[in-house]
N, C-alpha and C. Protein backbone atom coordinates (compact mmCIF):
# COMPACT_ATOMS: atom_id res chain seq x y z
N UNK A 1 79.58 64.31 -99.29
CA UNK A 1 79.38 63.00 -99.82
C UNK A 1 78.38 62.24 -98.93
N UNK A 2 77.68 61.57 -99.52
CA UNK A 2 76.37 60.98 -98.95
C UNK A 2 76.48 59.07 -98.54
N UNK A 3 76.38 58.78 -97.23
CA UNK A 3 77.07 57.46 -96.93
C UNK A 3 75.30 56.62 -97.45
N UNK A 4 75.78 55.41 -97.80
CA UNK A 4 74.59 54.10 -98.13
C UNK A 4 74.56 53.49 -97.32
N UNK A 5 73.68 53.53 -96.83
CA UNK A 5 73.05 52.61 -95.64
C UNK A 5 72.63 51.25 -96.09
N UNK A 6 73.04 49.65 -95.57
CA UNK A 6 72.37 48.87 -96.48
C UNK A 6 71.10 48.38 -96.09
N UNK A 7 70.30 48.35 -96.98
CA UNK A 7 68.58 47.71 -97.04
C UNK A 7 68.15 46.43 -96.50
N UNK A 8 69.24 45.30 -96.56
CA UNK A 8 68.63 44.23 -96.06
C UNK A 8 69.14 43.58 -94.79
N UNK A 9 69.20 42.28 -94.80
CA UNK A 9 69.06 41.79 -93.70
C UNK A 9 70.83 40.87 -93.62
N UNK A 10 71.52 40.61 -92.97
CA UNK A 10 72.67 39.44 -93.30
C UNK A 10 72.53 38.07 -92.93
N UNK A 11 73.43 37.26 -93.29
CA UNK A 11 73.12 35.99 -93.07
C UNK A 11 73.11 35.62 -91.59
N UNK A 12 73.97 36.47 -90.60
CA UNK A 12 73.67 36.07 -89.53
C UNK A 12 72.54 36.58 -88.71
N UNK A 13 71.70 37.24 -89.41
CA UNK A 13 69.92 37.60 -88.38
C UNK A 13 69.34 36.75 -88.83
N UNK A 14 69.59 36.62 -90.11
CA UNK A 14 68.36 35.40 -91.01
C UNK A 14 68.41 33.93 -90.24
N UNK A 15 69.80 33.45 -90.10
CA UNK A 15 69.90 32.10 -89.07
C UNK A 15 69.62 32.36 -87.81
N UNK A 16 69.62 33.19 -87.06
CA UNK A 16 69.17 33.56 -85.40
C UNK A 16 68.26 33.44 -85.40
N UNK A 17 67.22 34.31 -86.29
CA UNK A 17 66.00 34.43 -86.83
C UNK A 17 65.01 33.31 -86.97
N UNK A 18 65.59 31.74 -87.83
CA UNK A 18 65.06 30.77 -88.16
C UNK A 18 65.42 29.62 -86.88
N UNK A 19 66.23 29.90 -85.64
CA UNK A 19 66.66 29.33 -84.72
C UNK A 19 65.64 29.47 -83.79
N UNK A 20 65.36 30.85 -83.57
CA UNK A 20 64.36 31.37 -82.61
C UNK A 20 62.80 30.66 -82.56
N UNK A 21 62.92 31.05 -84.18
CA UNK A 21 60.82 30.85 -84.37
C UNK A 21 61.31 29.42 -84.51
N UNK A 22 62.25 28.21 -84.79
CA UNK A 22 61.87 26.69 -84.86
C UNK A 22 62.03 26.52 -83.28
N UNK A 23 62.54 26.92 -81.98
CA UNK A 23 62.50 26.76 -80.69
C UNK A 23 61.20 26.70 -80.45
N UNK A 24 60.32 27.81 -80.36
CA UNK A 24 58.84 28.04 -80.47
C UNK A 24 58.35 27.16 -80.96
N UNK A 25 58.11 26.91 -82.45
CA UNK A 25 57.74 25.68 -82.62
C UNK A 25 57.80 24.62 -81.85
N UNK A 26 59.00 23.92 -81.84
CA UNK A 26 59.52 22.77 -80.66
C UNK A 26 58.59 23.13 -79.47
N UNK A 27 58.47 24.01 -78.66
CA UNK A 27 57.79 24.39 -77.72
C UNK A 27 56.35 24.18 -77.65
N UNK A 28 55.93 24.90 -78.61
CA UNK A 28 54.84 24.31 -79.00
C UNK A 28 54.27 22.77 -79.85
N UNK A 29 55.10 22.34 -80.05
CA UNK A 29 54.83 20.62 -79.91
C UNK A 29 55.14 19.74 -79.02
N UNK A 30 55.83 20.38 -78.23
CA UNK A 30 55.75 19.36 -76.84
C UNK A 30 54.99 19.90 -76.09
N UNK A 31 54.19 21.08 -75.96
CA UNK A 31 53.17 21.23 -75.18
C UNK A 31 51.89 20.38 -75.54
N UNK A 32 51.66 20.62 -77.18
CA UNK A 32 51.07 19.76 -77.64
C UNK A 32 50.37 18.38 -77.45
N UNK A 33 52.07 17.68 -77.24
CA UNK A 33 52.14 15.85 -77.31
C UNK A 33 51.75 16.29 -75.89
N UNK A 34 52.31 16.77 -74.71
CA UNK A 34 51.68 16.61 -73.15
C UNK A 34 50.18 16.79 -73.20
N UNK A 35 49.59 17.68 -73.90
CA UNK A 35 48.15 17.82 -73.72
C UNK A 35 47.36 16.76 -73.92
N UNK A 36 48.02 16.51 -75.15
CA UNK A 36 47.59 14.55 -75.68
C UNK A 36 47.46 13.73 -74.81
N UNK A 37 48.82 13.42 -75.07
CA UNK A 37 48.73 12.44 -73.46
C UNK A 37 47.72 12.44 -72.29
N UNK A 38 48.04 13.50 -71.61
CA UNK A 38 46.86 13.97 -70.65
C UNK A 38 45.41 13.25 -70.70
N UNK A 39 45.20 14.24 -71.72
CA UNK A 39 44.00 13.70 -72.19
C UNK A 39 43.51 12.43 -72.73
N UNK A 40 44.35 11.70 -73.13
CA UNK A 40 44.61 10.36 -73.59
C UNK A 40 44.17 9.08 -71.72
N UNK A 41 45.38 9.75 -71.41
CA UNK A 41 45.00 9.28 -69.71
C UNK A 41 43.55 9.57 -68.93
N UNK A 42 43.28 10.80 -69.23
CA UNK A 42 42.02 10.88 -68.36
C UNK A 42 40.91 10.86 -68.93
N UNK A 43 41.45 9.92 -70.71
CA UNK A 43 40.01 9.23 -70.76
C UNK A 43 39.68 7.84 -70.34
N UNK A 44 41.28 7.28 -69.75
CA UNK A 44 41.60 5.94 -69.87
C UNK A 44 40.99 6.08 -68.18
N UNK A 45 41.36 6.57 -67.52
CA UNK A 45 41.13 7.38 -66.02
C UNK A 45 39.09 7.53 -66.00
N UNK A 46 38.48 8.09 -66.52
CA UNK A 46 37.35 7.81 -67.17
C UNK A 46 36.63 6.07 -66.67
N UNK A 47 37.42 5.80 -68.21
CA UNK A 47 36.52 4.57 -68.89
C UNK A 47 36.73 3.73 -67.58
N UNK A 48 37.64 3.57 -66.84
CA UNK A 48 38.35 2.84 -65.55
C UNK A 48 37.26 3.19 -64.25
N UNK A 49 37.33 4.13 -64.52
CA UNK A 49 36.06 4.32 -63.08
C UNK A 49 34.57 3.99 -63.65
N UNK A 50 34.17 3.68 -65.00
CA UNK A 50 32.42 3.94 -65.50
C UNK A 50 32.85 1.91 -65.26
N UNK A 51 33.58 1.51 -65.49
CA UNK A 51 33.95 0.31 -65.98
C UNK A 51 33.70 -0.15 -64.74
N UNK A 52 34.45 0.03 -63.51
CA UNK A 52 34.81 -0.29 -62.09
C UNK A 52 33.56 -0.22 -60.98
N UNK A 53 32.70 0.82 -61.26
CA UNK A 53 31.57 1.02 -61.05
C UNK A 53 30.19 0.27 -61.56
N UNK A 54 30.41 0.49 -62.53
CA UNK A 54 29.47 -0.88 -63.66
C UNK A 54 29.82 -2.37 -63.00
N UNK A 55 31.26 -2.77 -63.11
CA UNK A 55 30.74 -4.06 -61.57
C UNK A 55 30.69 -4.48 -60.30
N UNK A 56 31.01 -2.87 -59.72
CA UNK A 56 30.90 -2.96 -58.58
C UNK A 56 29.14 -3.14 -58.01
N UNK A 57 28.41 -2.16 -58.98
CA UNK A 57 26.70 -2.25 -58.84
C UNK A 57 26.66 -3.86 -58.95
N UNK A 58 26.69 -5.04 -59.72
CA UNK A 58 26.55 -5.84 -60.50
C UNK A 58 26.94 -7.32 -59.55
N UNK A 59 28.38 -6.41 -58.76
CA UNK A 59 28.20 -7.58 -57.60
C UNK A 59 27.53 -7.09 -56.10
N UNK A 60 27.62 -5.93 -55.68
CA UNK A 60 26.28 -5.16 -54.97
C UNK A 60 25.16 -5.88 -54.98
N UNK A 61 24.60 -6.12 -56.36
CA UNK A 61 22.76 -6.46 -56.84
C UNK A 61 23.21 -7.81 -56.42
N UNK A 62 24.00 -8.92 -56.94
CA UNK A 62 23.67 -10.15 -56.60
C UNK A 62 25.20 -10.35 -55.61
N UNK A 63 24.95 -11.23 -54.63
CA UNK A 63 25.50 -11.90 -53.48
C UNK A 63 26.54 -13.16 -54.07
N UNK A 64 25.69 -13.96 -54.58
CA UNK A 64 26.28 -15.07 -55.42
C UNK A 64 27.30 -14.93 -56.51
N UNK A 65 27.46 -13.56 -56.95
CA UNK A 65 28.41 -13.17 -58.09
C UNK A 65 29.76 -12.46 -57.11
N UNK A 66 29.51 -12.02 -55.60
CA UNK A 66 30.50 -12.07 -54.79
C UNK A 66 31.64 -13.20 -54.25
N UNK A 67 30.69 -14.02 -54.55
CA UNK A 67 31.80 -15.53 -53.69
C UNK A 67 32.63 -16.38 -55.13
N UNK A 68 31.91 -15.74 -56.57
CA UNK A 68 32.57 -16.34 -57.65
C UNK A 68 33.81 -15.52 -58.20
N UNK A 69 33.58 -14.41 -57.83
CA UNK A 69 34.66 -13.02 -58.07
C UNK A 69 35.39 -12.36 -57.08
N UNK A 70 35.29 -13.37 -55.93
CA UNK A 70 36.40 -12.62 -54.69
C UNK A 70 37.52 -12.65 -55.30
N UNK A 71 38.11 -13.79 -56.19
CA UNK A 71 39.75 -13.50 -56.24
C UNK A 71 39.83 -13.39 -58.36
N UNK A 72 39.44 -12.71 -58.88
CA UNK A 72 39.60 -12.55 -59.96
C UNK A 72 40.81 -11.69 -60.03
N UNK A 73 41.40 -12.11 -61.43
CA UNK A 73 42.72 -11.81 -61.72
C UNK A 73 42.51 -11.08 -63.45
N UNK A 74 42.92 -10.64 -63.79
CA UNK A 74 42.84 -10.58 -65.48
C UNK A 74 43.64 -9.14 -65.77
N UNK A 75 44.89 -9.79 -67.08
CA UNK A 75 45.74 -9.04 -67.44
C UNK A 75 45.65 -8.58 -68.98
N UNK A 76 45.00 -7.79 -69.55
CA UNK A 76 44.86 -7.61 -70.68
C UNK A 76 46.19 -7.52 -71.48
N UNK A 77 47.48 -7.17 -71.17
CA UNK A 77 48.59 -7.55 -71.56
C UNK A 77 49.43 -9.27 -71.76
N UNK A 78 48.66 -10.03 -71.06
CA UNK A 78 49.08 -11.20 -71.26
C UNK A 78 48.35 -12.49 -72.02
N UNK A 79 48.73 -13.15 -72.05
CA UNK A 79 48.53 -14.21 -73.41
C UNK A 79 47.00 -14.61 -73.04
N UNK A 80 45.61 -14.30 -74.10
CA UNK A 80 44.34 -14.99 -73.99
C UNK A 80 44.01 -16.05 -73.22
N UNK A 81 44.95 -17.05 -73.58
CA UNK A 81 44.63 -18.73 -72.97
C UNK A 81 44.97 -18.39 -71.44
N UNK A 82 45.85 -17.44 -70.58
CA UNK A 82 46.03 -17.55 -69.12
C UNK A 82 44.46 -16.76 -68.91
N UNK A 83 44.03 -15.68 -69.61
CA UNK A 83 43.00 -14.61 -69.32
C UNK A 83 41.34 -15.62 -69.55
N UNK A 84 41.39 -16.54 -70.04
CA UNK A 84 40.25 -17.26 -70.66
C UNK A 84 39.60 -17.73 -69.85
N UNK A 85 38.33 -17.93 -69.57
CA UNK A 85 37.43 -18.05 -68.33
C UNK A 85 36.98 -19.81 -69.30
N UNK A 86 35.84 -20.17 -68.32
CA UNK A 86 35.60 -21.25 -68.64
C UNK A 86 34.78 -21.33 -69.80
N UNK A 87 34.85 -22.14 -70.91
CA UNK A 87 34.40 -22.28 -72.29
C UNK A 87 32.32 -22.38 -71.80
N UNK A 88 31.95 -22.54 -71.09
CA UNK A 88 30.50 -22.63 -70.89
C UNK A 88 29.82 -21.46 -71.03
N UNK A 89 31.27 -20.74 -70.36
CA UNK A 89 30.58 -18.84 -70.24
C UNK A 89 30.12 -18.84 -71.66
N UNK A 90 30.96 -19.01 -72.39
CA UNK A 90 30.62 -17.75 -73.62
C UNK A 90 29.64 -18.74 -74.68
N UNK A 91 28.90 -20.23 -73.78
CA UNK A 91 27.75 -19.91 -74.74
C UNK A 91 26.92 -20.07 -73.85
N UNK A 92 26.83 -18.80 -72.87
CA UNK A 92 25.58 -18.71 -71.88
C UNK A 92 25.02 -17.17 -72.69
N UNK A 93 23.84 -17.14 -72.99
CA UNK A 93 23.68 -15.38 -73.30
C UNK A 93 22.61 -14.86 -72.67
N UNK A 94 23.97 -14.50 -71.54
CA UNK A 94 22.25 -13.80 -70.47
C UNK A 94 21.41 -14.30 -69.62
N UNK A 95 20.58 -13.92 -70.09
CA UNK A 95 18.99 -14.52 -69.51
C UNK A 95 17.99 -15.36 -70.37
N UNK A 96 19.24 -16.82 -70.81
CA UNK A 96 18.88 -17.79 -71.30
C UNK A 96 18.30 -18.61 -69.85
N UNK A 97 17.72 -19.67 -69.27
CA UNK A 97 17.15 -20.25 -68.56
C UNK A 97 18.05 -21.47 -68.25
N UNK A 98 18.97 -21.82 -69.38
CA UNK A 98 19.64 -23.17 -69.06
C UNK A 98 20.79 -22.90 -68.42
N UNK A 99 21.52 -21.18 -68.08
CA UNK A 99 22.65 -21.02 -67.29
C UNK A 99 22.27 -20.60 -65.88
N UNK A 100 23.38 -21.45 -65.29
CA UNK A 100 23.54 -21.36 -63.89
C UNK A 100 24.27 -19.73 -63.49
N UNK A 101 23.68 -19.88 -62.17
CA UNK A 101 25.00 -18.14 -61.49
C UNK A 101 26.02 -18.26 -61.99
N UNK A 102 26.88 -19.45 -61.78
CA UNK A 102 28.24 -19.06 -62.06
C UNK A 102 28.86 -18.61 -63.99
N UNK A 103 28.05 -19.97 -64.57
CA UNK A 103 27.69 -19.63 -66.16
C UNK A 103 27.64 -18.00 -66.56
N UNK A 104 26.86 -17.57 -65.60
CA UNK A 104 25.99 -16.19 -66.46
C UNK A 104 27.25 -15.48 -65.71
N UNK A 105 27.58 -15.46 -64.38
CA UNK A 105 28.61 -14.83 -63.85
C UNK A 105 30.19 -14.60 -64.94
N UNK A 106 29.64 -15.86 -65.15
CA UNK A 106 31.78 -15.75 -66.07
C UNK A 106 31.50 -15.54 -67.51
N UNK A 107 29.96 -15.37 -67.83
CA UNK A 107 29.51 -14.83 -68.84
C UNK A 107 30.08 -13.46 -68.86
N UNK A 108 29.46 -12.76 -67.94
CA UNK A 108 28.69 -11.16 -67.74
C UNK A 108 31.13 -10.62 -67.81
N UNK A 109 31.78 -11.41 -66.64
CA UNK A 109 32.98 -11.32 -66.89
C UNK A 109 33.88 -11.52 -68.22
N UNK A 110 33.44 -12.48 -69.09
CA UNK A 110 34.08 -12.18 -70.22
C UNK A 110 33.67 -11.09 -71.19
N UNK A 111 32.54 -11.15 -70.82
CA UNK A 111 32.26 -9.20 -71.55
C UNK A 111 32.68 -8.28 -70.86
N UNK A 112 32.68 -7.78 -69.78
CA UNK A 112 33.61 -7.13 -69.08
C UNK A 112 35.34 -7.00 -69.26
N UNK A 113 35.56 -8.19 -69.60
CA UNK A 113 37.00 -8.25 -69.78
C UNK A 113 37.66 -7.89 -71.21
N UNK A 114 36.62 -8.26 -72.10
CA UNK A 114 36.69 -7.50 -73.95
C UNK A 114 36.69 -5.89 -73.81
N UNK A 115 35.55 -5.91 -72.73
CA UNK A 115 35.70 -3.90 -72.62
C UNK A 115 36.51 -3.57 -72.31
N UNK A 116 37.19 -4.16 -71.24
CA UNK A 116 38.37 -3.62 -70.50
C UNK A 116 39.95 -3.66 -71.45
N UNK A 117 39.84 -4.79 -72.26
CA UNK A 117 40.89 -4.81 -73.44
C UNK A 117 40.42 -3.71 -74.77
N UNK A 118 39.68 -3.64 -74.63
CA UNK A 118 39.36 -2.61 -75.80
C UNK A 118 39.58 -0.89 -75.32
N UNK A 119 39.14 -0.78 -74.58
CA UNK A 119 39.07 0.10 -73.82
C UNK A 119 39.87 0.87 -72.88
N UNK A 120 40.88 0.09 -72.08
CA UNK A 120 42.20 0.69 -71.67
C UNK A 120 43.28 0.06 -72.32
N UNK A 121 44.50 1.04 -72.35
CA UNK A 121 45.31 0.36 -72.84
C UNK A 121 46.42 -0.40 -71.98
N UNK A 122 46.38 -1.66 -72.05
CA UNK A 122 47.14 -2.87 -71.27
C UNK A 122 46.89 -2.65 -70.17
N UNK A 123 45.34 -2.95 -70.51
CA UNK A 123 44.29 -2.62 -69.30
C UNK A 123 44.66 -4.57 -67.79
N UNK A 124 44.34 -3.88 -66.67
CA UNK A 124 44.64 -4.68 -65.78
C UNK A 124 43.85 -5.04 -64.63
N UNK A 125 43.08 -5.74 -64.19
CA UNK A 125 42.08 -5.86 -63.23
C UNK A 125 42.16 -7.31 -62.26
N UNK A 126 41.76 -6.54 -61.17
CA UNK A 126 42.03 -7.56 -59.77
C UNK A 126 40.61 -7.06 -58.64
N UNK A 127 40.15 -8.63 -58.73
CA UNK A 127 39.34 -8.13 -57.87
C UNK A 127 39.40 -9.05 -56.51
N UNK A 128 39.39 -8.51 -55.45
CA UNK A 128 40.18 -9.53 -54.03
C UNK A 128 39.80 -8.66 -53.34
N UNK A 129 39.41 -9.88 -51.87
CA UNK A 129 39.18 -8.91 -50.06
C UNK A 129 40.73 -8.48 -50.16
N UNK A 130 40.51 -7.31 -49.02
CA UNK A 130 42.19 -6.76 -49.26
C UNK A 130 41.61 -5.82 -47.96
N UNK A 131 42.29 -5.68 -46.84
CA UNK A 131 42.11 -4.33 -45.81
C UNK A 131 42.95 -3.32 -45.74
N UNK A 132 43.96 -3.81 -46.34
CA UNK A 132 45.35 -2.38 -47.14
C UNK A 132 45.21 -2.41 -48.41
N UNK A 133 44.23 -1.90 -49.17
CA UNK A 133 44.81 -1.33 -50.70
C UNK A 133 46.10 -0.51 -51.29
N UNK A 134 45.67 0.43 -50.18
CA UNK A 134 47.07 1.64 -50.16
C UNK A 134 48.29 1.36 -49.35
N UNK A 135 49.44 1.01 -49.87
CA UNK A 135 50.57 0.83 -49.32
C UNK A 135 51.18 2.35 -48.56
N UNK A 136 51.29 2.54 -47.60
CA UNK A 136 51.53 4.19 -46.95
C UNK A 136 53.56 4.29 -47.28
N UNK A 137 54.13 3.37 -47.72
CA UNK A 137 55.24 3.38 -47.50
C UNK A 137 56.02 3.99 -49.26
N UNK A 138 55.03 3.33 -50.28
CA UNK A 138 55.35 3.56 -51.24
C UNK A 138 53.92 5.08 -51.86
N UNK A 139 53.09 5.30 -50.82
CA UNK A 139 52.31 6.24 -51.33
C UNK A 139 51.73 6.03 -53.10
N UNK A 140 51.34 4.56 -52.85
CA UNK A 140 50.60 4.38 -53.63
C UNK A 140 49.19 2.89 -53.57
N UNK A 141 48.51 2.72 -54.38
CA UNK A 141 47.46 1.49 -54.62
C UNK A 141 48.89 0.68 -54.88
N UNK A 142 48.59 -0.98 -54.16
CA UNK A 142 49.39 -2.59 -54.71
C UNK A 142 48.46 -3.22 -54.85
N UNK A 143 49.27 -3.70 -55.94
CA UNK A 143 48.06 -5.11 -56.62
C UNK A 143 47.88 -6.34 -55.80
N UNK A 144 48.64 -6.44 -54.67
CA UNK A 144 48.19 -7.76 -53.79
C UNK A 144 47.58 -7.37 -52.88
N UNK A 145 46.74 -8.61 -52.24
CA UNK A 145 45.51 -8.73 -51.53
C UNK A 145 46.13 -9.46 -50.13
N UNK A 146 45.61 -9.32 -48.86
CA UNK A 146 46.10 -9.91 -48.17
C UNK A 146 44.99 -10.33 -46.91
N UNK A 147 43.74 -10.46 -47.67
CA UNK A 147 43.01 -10.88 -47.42
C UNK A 147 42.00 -12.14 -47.94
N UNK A 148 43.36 -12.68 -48.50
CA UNK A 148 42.67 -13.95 -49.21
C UNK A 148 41.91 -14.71 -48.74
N UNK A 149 40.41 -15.45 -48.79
CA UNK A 149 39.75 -16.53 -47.63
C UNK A 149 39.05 -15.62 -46.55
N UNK A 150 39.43 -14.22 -46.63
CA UNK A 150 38.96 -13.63 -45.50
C UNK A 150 37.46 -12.53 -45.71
N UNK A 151 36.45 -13.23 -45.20
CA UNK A 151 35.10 -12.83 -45.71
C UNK A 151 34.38 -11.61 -45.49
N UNK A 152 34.97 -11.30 -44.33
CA UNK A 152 35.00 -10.34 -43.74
C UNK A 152 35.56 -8.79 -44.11
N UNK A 153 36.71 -9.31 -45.26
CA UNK A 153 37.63 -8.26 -45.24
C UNK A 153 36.62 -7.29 -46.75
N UNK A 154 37.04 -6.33 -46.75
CA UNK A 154 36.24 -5.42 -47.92
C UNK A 154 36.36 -6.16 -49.22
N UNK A 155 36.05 -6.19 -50.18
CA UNK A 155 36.06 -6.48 -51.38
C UNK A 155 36.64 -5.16 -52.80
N UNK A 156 37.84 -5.43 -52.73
CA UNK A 156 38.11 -4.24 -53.54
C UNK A 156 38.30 -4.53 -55.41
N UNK A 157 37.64 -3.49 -55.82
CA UNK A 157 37.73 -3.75 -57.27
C UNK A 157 39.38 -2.65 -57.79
N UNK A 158 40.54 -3.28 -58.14
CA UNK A 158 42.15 -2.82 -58.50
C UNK A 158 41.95 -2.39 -60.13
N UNK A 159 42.00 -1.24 -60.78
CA UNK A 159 42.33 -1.32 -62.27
C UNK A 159 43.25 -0.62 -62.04
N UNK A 160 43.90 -0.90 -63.60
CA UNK A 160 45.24 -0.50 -63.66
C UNK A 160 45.76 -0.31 -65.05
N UNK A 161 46.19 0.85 -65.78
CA UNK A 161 46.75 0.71 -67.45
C UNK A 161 47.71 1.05 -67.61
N UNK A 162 48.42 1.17 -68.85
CA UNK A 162 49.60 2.04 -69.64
C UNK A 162 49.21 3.27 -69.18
N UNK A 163 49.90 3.95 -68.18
CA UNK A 163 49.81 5.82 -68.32
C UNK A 163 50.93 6.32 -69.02
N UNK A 164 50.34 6.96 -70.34
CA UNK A 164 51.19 7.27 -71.06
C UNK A 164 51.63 8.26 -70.62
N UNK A 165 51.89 9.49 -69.45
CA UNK A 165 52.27 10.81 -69.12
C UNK A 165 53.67 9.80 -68.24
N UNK A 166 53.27 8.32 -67.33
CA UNK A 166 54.58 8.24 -67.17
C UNK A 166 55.05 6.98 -67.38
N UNK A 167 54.99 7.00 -68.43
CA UNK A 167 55.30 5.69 -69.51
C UNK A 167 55.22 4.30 -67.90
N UNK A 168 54.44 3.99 -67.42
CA UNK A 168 54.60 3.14 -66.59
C UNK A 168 53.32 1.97 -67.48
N UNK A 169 53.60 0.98 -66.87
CA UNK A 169 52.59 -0.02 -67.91
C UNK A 169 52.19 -0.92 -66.36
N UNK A 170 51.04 -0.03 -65.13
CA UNK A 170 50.18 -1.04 -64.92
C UNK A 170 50.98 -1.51 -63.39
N UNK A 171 52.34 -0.90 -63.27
CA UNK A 171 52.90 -0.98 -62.29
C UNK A 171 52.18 -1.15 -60.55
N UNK A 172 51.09 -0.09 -60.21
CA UNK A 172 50.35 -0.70 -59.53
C UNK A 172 49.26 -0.09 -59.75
N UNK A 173 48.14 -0.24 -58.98
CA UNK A 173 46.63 0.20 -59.50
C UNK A 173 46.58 1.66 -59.77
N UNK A 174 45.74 1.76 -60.34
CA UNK A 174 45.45 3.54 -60.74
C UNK A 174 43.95 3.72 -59.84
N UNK A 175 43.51 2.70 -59.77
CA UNK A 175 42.01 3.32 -59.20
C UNK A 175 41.79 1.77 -58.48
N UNK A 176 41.20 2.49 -57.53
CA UNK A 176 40.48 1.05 -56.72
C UNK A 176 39.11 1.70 -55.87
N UNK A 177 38.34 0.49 -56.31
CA UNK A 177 36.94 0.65 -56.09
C UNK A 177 36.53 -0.35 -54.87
N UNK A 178 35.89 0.27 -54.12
CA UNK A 178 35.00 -0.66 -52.75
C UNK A 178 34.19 -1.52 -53.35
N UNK A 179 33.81 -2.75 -53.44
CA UNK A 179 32.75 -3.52 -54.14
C UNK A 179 32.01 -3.55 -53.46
N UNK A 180 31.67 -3.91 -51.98
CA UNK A 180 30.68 -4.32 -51.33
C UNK A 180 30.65 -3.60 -49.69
């Protein structure tokens, strides 16, 4: 007598089966969303240094745009009217003849500061003398200056955004630039 072997498959390989390859999946979408991210950051990481550099040259070239921007503050997360420079800036354009340094200065800064809101996300900038940027205790950039009034001391340009890899929003600088 001849035994039957059966042909298919049972219900319990078929569910192991559909357990296995949706893990993989899963696996492969959170590798995914991390790559994102990543990359999301180190374009924000990027735009932060072309940005930081762009006014660091800008107060470099002129002297007079140093003593108007030693203690600049600006929080792209917080309410316009605290972030709002003086209403003259924004109808100076440029290299009109009737604006003064400081005019064209808080000009050239409110365009700077649209990029920086457009451009990082809950983007954050500080610019202040400071002779400790780097705190050695917390092994990282702080956003305070402790060289306020002090002329002598370096001029550092602080940015700072949402890093989405660790959900932190701006906590302390991500990049800091030498101005002068």
């Amino acid at each position: 007598m001849q035994r039957l072997t059966p042909g298919g498959f049972s219900l319990l390989e078929v569910l192991i089966s559909v357990v296995v390859v949706s893990l993989g999946v899963l696996g492969v979408l959170a590798l995914l969303l991390t790559t994102m991210r990543a990359a999301q950051n180190a374009d924000a990481e990027s735009v932060a240094f072309s940005l930081g550099t762009e006014l660091a040259e800008q107060l470099r070239g002129d002297a007079s745009l140093v003593s108007l921007m030693a203690r600049f503050d600006y929080d792209a997360a917080a309410p316009d009217s605290a972030n709002s420079a003086d209403s003259a800036a924004v109808s100076c354009y440029g290299l009109a003849a009737s604006c003064s340094t400081a005019q064209l200065a808080l000009f050239n800064m409110e365009d700077w500061k649209a990029r920086i809101k457009a451009r990082l996300p809950a983007g954050r900038v500080r610019i202040c003398r400071d002779t400790t940027p780097w705190q050695e205790s917390i092994k990282a950039l702080r956003w305070d200056c402790d060289a306020n009034g002090v002329s002598s001391a370096p001029l550092w340009i602080k940015l700072g955004w949402q890093d989405r890899m660790a959900g932190s929003n701006s906590s302390a600088p991500m990049l800091a630039l030498h101005a002068d």
